[in-house]
Protein backbone atom coordinates (compact mmCIF):
# COMPACT_ATOMS: atom_id res chain seq x y z
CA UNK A 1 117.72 91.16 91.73
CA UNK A 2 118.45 95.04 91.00
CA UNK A 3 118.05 97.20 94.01
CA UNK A 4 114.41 98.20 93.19
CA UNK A 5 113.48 94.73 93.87
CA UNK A 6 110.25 93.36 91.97
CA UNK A 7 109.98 96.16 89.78
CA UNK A 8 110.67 94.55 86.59
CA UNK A 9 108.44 91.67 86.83
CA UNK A 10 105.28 94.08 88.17
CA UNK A 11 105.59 96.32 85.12
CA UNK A 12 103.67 94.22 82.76
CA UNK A 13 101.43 93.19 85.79
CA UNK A 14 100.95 96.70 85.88
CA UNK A 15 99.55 97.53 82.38
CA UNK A 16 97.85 93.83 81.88
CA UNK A 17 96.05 93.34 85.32
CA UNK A 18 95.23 96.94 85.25
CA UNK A 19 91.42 95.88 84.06
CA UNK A 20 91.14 93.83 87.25
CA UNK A 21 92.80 95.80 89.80
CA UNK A 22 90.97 98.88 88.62
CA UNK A 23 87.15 97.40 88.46
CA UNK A 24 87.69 96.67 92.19
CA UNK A 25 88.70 100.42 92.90
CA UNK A 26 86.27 103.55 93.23
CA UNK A 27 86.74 106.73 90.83
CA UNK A 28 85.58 110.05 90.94
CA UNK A 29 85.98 113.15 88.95
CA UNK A 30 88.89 114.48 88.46
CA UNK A 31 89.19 118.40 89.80
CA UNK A 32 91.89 120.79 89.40
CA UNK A 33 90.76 122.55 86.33
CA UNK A 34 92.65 120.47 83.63
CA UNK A 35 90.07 119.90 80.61
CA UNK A 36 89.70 116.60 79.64
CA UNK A 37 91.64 115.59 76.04
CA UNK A 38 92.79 112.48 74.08
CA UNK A 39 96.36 112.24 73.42
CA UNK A 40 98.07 112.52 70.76
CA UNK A 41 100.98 113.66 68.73
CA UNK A 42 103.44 111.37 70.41
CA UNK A 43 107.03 110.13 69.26
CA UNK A 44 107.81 106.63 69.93
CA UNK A 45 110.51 106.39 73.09
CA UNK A 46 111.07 105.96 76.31
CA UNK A 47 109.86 108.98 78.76
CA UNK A 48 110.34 109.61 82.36
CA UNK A 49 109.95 112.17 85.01
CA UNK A 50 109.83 112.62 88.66
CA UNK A 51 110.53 115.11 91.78
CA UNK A 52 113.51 117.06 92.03
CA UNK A 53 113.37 115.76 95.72
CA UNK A 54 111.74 113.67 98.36
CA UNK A 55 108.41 114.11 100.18
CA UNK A 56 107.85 114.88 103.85
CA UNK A 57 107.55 110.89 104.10
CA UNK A 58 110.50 110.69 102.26
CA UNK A 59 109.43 109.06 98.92
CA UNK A 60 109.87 110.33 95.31
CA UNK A 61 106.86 109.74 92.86
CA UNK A 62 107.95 108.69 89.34
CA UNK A 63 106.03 107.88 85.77
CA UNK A 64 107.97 106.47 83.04
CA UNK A 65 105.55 105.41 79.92
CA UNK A 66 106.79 103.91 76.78
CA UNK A 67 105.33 105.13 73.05
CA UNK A 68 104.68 102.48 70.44
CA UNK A 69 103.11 103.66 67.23
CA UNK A 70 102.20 107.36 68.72
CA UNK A 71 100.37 105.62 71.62
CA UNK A 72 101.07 105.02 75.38
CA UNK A 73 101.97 101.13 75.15
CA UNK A 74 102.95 100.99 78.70
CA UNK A 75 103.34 103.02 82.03
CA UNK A 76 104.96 102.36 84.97
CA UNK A 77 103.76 104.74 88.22
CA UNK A 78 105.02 104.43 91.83
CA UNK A 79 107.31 106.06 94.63
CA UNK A 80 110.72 105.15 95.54
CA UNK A 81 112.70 105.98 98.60
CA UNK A 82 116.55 107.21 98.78
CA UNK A 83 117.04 103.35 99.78
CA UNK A 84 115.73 102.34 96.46
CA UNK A 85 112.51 101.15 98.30
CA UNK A 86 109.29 100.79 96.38
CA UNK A 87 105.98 101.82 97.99
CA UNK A 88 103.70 99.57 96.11
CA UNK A 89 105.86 97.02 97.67
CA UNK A 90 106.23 97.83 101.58
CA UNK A 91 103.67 95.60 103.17
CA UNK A 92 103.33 97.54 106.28
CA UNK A 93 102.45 101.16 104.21
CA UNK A 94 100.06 99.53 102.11
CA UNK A 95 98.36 98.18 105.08
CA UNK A 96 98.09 101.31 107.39
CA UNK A 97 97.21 103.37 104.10
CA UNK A 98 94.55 100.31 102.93
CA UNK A 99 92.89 100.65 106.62
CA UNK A 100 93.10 104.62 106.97
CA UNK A 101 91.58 105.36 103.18
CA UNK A 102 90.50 102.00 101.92
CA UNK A 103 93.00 102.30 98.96
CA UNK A 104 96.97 101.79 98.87
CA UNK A 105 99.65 102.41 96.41
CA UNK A 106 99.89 97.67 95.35
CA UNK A 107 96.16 99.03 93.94
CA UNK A 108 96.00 102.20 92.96
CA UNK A 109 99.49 102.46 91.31
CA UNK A 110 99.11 100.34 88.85
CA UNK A 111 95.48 101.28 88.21
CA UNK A 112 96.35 104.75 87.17
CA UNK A 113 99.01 103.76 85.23
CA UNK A 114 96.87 101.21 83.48
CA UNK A 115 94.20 104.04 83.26
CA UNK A 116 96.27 106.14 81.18
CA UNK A 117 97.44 102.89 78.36
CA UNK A 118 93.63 102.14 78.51
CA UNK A 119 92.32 105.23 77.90
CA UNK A 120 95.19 107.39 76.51
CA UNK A 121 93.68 110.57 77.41
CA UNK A 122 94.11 112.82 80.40
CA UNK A 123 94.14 113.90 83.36
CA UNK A 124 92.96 110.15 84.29
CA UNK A 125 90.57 110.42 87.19
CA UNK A 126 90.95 110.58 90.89
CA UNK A 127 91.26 107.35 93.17
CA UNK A 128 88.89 107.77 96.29
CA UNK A 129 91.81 107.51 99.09
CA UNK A 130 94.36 108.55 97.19
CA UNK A 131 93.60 111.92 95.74
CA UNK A 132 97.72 113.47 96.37
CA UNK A 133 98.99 110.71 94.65
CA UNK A 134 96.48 110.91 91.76
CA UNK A 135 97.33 114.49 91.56
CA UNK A 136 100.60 113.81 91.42
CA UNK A 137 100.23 111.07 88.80
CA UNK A 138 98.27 113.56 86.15
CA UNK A 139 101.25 116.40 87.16
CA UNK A 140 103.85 113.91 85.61
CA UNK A 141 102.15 112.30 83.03
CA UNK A 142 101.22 115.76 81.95
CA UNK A 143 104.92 116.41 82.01
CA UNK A 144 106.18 113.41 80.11
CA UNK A 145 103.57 113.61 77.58
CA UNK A 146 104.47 117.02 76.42
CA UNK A 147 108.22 115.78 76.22
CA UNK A 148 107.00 112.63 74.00
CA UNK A 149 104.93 115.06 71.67
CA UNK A 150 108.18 116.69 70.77
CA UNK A 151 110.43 113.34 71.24
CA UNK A 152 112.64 114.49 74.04
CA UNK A 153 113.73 112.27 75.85
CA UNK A 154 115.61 114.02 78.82
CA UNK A 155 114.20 113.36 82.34
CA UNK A 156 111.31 115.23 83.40
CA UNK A 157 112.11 117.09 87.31
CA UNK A 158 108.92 118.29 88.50
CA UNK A 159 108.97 120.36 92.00
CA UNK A 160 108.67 119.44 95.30
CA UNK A 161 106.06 121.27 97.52
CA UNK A 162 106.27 119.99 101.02
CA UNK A 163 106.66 120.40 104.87
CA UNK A 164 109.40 118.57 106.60
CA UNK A 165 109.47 118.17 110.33
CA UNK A 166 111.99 117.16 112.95
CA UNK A 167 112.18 117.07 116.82
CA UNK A 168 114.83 116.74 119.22
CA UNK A 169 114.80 114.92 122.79
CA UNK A 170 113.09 116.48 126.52
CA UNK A 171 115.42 118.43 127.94
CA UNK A 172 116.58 118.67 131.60
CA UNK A 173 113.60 120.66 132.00
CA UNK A 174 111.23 117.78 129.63
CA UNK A 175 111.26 120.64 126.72
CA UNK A 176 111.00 118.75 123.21
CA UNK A 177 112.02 121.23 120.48
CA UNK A 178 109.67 120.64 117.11
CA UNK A 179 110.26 122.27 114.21
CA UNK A 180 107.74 122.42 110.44
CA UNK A 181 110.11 123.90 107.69
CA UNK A 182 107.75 124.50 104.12
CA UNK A 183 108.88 124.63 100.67
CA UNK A 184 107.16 125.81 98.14
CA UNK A 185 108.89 124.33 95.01
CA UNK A 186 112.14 125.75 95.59
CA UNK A 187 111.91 128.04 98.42
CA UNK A 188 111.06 128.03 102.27
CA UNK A 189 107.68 129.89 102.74
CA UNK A 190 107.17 128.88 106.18
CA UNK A 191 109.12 128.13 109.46
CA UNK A 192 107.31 127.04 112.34
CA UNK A 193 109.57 126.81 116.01
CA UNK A 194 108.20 125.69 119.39
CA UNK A 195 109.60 123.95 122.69
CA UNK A 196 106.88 121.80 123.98
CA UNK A 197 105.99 118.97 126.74
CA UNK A 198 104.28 115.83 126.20
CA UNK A 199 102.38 113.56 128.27
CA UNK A 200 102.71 110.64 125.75
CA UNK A 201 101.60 111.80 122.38
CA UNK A 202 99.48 115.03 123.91
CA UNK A 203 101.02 118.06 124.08
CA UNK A 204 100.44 119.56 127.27
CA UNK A 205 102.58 122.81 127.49
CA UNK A 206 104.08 125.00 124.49
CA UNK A 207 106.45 128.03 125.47
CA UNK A 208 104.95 130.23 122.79
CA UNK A 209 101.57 129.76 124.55
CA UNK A 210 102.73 129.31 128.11
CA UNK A 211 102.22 133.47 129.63
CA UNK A 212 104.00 132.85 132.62
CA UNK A 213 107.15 131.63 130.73
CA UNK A 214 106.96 133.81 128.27
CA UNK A 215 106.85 136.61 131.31
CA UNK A 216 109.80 134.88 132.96
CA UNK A 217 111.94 134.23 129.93
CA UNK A 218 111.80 138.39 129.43
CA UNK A 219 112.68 139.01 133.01
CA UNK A 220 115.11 136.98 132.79
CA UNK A 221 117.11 137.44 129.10
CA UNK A 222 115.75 141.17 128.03
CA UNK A 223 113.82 139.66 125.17
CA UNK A 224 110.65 138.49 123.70
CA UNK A 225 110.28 135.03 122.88
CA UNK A 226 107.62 135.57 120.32
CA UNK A 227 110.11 138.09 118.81
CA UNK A 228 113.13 135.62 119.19
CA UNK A 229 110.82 132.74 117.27
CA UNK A 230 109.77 135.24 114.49
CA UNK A 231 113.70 136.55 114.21
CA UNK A 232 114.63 132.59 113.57
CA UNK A 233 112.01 131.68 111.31
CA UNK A 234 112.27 135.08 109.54
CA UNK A 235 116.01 134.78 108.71
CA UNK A 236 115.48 130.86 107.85
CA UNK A 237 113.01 132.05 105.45
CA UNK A 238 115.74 134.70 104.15
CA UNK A 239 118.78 132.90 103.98
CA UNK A 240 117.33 129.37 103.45
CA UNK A 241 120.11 127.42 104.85
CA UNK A 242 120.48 127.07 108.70
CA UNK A 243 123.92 128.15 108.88
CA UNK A 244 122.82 131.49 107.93
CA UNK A 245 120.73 131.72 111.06
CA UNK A 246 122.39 134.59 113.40
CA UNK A 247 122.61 133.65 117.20
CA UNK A 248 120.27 135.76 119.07
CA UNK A 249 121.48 137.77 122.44
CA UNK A 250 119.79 136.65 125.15
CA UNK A 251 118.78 133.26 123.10
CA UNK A 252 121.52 131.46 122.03
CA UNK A 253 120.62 127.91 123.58
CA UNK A 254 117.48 127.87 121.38
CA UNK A 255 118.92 129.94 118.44
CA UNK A 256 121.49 126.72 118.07
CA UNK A 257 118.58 124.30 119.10
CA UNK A 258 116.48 125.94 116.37
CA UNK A 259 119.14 125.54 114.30
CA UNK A 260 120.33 121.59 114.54
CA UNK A 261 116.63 120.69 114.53
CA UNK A 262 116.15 123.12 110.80
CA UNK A 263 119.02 121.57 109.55
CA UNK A 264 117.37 118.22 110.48
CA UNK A 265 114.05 118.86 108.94
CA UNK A 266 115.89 120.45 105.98
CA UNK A 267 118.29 116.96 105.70
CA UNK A 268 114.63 115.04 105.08
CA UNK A 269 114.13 117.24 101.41
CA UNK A 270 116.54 114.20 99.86
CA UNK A 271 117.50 114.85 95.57
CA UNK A 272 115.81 111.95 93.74
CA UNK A 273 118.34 109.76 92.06
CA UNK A 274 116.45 109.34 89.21
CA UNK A 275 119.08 107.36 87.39
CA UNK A 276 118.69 104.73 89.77
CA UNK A 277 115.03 104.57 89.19
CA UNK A 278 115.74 104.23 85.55
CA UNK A 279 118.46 101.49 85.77
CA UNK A 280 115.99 99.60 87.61
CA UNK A 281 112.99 99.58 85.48
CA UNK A 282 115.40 99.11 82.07
């Protein structure tokens, strides 16, 4: 069994059960501005894409769809982690996702792929529960379509948009650094820094909101803190790599803190090996 487990076997459950799986599933329109329109124009082949990188959650989207006779004959949609993981296929995610937004990726992967062979037109429309992934879905069949209409077959990379997040352990003094770092397809748009304590999963105290620390961290280093967060996040922003992150005077235990913990959110943005993906489902 190749690394991606199951995969082979599920693709033609995909396409032929898609009838099935998809009558028990609720649709509704499909927003986003993208006109409605049959497809066609296609060279026969064998088209992929995916993200250049990982989710927040750490999986990787992916379409491949094959063209028989200038129409979609098959499609195979679903996410993959660095591990070579399938989420259609991890019990415990399908579960929590089934009982949070009565849908999960065993259903409504294959029923958008099956959508598109059925209907050969897009965008297909949006599965109630799982409207990012549908999005996502119509983004890269979008993306491979217009690479079978003029027959090329290199690997679609579509951008990844996403906020990462990482945390350290309390302190001496029970301060738990968090961090939020946000790309917006290539670039970091937003840094968000903050040394907090927790009572279990409440947040009870935040420095950047705590006055009297704030008034006793000046005293007591000759700087702001709010200016010392908006310095790091600034130059984050600037130099988009963590090493490029100056130590501030007066700060440098939390200039290093902030940091490890950027570097940590920043590890979580993992390249897709797309190759692997494609070796699998061969």
């Amino acid at each position: 069994m190749n690394k991606f487990g199951l995969l082979k076997r599920r693709t033609a459950v995909r396409v032929l059960g898609i009838v099935v799986v998809a009558a028990t599933l609720a649709f509704v329109a499909c927003g986003g501005g993208t006109e409605t329109g049959a497809i066609s124009g296609l060279q026969d082949g064998t088209y992929f894409g995916t993200s250049e990188f990982t989710d927040a959650n750490g999986w990787a989207p992916f379409l491949q769809i094959q063209v028989e006779g200038g129409r979609i004959a098959e499609a195979v949609f679903d996410y993959a982690n660095p591990a070579g993981a399938l989420k259609s296929q991890d019990a415990s995610y399908n579960q929590r996702m089934k009982a949070a937004s009565g849908s999960s990726p065993e259903e409504f992967s294959p029923a958008l792929a099956g959508a598109l062979v059925e209907t050969q037109r897009l965008p297909v429309e949006t599965i109630t529960g799982a409207t990012s992934s549908s999005r996502w879905f119509n983004q890269l069949a979008e993306a491979v379509v217009e690479r079978a209409r003029a027959g090329d077959r290199r690997v679609t990379l579509l951008p990844m948009s996403a906020t990462y997040r990482a945390e350290d352990e309390a302190d001496e003094r029970g301060w738990i650094g968090t961090i939020t770092v946000t790309y917006e397809r290539q670039t970091i748009t937003d840094v968000r820094y903050d040394e907090v304590q927790r009572e279990g999963n409440t947040v009870t105290d935040r420095k950047s909101e705590n006055e009297g620390y704030i008034a006793a961290w000046k005293a007591a280093n000759g700087v702001d803190l709010d200016e010392v967060l908006h310095r790091l996040a600034e130059q984050l922003m600037a130099e988009g790599r963590p090493a490029g992150v100056d130590l501030i005077s007066g700060a440098t235990s939390m200039s290093r803190r902030f940091r490890v913990l950027a570097q940590q959110a920043i590890d979580r943005r993992v390249p897709v090996d797309f190759q692997a993906i494609q070796q699998a489902i061969r």
